[in-house]
PDB file of N, CA and C in Angstrom:
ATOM      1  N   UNK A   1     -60.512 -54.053  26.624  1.00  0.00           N
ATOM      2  CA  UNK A   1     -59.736 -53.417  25.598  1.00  0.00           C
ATOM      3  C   UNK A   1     -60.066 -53.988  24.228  1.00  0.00           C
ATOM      4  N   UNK A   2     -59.777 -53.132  23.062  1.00  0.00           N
ATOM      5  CA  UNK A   2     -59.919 -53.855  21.932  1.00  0.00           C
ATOM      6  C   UNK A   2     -59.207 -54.712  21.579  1.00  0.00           C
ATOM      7  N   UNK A   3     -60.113 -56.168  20.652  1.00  0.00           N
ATOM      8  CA  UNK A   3     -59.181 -56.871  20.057  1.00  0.00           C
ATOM      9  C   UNK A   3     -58.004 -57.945  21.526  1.00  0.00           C
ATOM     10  N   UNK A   4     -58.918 -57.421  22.602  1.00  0.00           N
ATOM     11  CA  UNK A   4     -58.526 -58.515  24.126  1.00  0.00           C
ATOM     12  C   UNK A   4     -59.176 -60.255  23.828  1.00  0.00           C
ATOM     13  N   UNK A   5     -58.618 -61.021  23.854  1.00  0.00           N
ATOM     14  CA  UNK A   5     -58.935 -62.428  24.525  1.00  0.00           C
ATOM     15  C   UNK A   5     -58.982 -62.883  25.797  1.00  0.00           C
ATOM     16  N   UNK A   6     -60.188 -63.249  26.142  1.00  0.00           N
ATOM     17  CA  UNK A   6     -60.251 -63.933  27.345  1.00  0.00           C
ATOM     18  C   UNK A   6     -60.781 -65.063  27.327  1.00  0.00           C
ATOM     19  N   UNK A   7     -59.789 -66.318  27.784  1.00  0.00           N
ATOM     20  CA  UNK A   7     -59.949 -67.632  27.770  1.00  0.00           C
ATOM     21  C   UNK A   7     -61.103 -68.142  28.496  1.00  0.00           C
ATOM     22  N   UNK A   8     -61.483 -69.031  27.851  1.00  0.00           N
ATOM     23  CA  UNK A   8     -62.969 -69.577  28.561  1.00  0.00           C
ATOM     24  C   UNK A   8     -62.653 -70.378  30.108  1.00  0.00           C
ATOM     25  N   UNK A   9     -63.408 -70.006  30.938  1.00  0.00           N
ATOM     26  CA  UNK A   9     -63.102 -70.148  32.244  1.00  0.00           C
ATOM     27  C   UNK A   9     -62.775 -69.034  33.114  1.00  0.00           C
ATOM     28  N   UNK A  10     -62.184 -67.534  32.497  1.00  0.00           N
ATOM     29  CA  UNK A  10     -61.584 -66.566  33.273  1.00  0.00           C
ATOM     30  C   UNK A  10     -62.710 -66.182  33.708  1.00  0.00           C
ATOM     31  N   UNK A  11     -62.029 -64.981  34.566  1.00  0.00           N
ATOM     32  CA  UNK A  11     -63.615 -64.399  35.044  1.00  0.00           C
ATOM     33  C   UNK A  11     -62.712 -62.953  35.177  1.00  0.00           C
ATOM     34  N   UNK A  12     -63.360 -61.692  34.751  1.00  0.00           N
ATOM     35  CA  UNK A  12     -62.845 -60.334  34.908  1.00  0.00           C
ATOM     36  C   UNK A  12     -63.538 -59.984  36.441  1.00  0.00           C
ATOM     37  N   UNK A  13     -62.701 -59.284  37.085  1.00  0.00           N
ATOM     38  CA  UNK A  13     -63.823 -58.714  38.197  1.00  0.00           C
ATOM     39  C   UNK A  13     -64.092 -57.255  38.189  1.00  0.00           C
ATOM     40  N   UNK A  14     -65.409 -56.961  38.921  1.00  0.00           N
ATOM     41  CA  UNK A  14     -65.863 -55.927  38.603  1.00  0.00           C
ATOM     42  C   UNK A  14     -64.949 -54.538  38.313  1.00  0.00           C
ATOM     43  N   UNK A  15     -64.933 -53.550  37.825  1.00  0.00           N
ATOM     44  CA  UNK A  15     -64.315 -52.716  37.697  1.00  0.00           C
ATOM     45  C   UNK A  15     -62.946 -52.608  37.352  1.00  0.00           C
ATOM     46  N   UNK A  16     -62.599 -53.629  36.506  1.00  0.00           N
ATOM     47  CA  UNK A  16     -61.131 -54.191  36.114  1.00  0.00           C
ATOM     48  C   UNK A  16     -61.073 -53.166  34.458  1.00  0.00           C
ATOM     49  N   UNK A  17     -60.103 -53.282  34.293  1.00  0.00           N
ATOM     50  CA  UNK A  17     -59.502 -52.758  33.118  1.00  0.00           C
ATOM     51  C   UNK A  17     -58.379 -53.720  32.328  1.00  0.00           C
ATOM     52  N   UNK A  18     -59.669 -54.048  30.872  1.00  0.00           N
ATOM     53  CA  UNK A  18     -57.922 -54.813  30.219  1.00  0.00           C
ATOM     54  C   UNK A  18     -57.964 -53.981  29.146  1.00  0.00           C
ATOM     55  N   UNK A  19     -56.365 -54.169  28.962  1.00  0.00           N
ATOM     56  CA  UNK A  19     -55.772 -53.350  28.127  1.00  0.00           C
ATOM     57  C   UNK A  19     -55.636 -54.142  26.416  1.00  0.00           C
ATOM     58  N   UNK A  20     -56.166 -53.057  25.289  1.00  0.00           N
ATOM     59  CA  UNK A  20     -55.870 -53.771  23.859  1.00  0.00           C
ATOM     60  C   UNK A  20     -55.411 -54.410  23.528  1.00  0.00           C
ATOM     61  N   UNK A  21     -55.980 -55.494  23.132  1.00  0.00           N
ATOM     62  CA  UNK A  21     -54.582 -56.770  22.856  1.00  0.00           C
ATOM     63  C   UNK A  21     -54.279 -57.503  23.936  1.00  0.00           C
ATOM     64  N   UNK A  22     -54.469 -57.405  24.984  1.00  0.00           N
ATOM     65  CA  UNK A  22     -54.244 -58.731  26.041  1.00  0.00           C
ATOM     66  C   UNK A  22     -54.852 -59.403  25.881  1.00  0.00           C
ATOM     67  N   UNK A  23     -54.226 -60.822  26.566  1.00  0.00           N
ATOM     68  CA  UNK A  23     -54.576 -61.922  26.613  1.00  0.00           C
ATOM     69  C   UNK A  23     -54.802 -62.574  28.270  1.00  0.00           C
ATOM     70  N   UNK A  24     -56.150 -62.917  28.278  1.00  0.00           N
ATOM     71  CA  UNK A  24     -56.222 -62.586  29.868  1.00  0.00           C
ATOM     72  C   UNK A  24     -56.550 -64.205  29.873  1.00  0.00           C
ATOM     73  N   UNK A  25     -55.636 -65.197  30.896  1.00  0.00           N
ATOM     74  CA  UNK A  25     -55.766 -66.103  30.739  1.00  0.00           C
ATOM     75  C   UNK A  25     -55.904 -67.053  32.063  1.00  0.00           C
ATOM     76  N   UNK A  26     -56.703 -66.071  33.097  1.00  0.00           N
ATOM     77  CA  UNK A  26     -56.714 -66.606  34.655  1.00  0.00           C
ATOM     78  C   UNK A  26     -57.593 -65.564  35.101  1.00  0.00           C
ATOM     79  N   UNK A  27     -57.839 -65.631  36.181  1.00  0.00           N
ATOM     80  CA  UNK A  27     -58.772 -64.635  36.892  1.00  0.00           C
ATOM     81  C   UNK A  27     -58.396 -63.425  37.085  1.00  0.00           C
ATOM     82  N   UNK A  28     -58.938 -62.575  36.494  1.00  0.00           N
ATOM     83  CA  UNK A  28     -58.746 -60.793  36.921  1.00  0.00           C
ATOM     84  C   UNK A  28     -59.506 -60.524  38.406  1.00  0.00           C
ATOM     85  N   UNK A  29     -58.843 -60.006  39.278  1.00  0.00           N
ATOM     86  CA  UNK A  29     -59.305 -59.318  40.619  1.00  0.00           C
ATOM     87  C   UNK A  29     -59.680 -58.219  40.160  1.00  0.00           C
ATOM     88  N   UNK A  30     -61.094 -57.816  41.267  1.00  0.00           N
ATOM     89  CA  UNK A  30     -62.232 -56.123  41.183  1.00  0.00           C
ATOM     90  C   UNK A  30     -60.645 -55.566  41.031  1.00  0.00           C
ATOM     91  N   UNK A  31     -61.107 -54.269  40.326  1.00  0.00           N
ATOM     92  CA  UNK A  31     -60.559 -53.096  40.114  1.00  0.00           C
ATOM     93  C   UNK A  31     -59.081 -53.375  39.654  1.00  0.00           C
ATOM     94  N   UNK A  32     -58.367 -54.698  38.939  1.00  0.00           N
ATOM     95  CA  UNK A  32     -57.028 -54.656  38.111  1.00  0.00           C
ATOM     96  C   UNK A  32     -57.219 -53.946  37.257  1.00  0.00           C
ATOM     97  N   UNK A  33     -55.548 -53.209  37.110  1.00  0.00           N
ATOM     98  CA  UNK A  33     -55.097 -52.763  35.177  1.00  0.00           C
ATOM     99  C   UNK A  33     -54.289 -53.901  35.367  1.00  0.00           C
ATOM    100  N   UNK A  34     -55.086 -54.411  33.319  1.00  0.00           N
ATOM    101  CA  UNK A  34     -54.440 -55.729  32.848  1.00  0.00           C
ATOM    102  C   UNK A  34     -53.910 -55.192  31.872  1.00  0.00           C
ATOM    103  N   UNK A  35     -52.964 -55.676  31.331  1.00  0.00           N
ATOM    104  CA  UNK A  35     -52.137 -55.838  29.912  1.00  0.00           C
ATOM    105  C   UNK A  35     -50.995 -56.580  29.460  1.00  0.00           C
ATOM    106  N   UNK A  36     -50.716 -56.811  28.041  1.00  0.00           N
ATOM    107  CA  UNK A  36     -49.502 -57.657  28.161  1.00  0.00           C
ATOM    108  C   UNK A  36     -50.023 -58.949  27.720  1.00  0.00           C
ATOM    109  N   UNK A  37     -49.247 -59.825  27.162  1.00  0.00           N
ATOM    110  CA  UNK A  37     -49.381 -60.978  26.592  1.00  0.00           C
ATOM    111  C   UNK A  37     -48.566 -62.330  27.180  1.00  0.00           C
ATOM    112  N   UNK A  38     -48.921 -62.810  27.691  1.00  0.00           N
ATOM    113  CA  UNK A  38     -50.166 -62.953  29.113  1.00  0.00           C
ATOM    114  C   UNK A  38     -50.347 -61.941  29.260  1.00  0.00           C
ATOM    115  N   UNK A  39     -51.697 -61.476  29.977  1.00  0.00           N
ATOM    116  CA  UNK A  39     -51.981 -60.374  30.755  1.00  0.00           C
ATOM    117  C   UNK A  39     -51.173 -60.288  32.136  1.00  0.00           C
ATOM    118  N   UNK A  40     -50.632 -59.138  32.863  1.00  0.00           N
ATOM    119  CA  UNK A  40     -50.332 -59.115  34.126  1.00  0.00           C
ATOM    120  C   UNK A  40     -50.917 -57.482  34.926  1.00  0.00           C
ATOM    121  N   UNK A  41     -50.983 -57.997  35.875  1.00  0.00           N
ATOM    122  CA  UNK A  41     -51.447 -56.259  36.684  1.00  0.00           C
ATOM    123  C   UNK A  41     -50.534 -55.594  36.817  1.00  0.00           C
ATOM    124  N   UNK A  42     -50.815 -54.859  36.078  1.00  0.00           N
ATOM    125  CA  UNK A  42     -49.599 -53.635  36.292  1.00  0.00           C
ATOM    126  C   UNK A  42     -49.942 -52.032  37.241  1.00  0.00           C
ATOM    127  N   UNK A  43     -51.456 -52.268  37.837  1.00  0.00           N
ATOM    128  CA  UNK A  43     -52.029 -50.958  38.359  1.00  0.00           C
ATOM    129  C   UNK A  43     -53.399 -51.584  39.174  1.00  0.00           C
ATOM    130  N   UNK A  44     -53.985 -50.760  39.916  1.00  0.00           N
ATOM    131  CA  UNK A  44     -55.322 -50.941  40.170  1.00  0.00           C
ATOM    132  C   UNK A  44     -55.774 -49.191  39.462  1.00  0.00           C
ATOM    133  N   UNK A  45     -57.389 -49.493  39.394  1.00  0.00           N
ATOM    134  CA  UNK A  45     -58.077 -48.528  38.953  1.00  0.00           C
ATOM    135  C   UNK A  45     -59.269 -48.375  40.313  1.00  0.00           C
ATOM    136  N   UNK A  46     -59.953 -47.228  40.293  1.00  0.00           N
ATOM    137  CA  UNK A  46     -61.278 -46.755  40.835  1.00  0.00           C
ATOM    138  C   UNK A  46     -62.253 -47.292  40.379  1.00  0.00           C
ATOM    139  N   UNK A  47     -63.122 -46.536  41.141  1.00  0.00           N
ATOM    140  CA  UNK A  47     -64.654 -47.388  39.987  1.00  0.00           C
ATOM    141  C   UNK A  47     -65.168 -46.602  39.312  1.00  0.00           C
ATOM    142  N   UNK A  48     -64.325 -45.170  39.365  1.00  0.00           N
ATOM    143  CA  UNK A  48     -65.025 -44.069  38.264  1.00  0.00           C
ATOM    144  C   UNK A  48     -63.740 -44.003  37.598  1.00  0.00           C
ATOM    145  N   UNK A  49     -62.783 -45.066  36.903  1.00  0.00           N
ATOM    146  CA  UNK A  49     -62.014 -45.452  35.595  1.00  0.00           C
ATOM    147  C   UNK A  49     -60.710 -44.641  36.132  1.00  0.00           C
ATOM    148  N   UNK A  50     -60.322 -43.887  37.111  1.00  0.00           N
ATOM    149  CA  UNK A  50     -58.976 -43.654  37.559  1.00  0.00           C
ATOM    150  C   UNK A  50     -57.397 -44.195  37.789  1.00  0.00           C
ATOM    151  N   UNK A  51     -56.428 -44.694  37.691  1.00  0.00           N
ATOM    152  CA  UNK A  51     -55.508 -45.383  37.977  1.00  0.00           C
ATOM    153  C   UNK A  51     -55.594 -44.209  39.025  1.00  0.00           C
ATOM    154  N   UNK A  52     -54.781 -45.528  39.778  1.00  0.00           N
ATOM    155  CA  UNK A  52     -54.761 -45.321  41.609  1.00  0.00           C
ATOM    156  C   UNK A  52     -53.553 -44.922  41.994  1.00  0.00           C
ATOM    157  N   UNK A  53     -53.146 -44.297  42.167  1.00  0.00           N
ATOM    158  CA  UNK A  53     -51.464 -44.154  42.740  1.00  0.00           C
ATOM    159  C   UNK A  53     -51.279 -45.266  44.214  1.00  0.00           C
ATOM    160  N   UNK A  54     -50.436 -45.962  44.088  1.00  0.00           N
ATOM    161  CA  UNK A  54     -50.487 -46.723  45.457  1.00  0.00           C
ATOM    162  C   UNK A  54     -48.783 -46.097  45.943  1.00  0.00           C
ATOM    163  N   UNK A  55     -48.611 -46.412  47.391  1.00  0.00           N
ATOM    164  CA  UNK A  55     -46.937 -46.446  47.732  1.00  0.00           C
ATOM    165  C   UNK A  55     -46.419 -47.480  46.939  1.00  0.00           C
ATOM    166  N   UNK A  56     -44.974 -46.953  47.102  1.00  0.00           N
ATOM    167  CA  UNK A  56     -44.340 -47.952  46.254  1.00  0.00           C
ATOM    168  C   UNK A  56     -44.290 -49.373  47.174  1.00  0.00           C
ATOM    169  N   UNK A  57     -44.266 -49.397  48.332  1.00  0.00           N
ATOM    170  CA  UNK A  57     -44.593 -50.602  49.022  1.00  0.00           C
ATOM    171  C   UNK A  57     -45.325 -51.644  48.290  1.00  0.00           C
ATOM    172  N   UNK A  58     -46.704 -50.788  47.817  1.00  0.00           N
ATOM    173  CA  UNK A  58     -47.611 -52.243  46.885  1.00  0.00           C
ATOM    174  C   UNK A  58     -48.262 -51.973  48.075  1.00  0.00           C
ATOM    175  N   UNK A  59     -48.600 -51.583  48.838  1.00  0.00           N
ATOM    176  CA  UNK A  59     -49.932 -51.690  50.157  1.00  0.00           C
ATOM    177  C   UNK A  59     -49.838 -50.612  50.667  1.00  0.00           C
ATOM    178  N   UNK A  60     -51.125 -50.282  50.902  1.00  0.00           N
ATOM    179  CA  UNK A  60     -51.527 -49.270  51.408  1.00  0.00           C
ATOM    180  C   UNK A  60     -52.997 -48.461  50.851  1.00  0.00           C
ATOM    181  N   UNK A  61     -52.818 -47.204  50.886  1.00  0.00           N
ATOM    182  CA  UNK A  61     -53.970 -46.668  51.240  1.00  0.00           C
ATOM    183  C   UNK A  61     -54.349 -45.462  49.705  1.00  0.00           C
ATOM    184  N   UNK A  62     -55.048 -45.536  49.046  1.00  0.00           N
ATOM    185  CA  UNK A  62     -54.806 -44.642  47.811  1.00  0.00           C
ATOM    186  C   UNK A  62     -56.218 -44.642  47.783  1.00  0.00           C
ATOM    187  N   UNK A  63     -55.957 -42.539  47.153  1.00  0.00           N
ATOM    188  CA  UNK A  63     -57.628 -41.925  46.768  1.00  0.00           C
ATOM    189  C   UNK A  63     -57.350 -41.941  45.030  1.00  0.00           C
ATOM    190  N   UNK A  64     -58.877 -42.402  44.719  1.00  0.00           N
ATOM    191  CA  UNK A  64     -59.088 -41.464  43.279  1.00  0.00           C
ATOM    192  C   UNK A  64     -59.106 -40.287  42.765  1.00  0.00           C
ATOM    193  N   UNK A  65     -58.486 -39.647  41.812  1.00  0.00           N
ATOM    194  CA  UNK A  65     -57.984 -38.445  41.507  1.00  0.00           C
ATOM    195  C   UNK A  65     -59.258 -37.495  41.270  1.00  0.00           C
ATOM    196  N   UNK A  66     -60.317 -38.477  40.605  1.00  0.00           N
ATOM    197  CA  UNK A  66     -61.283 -37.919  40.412  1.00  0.00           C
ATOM    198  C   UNK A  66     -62.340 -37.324  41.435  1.00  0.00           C
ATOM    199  N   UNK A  67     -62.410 -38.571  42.680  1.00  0.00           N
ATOM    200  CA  UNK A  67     -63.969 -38.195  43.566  1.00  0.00           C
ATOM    201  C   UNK A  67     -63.417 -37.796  45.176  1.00  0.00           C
ATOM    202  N   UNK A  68     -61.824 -38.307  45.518  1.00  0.00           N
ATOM    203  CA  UNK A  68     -61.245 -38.720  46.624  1.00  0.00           C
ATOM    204  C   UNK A  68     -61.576 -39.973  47.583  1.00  0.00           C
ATOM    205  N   UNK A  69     -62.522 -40.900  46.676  1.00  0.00           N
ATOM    206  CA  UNK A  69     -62.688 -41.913  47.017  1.00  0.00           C
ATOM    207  C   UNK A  69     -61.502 -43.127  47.917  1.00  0.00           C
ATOM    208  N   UNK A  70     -61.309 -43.129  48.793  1.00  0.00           N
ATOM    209  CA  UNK A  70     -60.243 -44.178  49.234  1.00  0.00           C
ATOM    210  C   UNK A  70     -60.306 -45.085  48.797  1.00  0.00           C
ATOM    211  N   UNK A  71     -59.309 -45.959  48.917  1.00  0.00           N
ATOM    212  CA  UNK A  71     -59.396 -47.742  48.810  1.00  0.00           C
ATOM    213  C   UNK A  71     -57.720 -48.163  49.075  1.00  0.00           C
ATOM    214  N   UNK A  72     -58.189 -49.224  49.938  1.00  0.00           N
ATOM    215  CA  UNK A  72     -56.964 -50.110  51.035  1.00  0.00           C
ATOM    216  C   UNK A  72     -56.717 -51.222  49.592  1.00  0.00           C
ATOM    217  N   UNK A  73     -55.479 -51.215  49.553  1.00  0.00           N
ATOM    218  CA  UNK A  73     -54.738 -52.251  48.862  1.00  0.00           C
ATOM    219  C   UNK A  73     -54.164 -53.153  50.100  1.00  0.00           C
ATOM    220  N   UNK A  74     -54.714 -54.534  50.214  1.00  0.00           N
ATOM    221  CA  UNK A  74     -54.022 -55.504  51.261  1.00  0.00           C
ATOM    222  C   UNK A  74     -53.620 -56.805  50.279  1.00  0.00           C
ATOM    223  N   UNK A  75     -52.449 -57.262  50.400  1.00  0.00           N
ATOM    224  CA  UNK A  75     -52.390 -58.519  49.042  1.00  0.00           C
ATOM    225  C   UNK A  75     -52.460 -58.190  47.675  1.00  0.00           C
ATOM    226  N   UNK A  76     -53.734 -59.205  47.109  1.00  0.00           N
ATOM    227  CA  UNK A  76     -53.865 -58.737  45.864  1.00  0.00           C
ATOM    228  C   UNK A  76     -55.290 -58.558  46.166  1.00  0.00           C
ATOM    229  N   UNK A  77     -56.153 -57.807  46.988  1.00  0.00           N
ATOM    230  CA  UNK A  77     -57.338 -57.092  47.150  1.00  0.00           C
ATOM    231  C   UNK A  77     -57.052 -55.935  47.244  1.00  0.00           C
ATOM    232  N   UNK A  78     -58.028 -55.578  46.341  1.00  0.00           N
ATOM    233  CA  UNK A  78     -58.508 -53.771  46.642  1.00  0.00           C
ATOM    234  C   UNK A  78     -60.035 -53.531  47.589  1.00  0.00           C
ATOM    235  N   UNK A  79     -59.997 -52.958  48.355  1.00  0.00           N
ATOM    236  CA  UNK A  79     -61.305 -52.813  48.752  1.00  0.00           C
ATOM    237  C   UNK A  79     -61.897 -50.531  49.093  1.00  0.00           C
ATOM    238  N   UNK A  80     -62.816 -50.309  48.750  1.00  0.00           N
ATOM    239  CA  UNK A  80     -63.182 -49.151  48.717  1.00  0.00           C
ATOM    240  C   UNK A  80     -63.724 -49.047  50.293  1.00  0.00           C
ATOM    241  N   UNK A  81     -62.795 -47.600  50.867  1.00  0.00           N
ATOM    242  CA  UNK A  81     -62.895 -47.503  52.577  1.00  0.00           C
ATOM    243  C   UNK A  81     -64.443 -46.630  52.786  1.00  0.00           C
ATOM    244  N   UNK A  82     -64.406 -45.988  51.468  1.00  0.00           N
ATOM    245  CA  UNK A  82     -65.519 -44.896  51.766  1.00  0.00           C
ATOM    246  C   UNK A  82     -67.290 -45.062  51.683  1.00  0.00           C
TER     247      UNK A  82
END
């Protein structure tokens, strides 16, 4: 995002999203939405830039809007089924 800080040591992971103005000050997991000051996850994304609808559980099983790509939310991993 624009105008984002990320503290030396973090590490973004692949396909993450931070949001303008955050401050990302620990490790981003593949495919987080970051934002917020601290940064916090407030979403996962796809890898073709989608927010993911998950259950409200927080686990489970969600496609991208765009390709119908799956991906299993277990914890705080996302992993792509397809």
């Amino acid at each position: 995002g624009a105008n984002c800080t990320i503290v030396c040591g973090s590490t973004v992971g692949p396909f993450a999203f931070v949001g303008a103005g955050a401050v990302i000050n620990r490790d981003v997991p593949a495919h987080a939405l970051m934002v917020g000051v601290p940064a916090r996850r407030v979403g996962w994304m796809s890898r073709h830039g989608e927010r993911l609808a998950l259950p409200p559980s927080g686990e489970g099983v969600a496609a991208c809007p765009a390709t119908g790509e799956r991906y299993r939310l277990a914890g705080d991993t996302l992993a792509l089924l397809d």
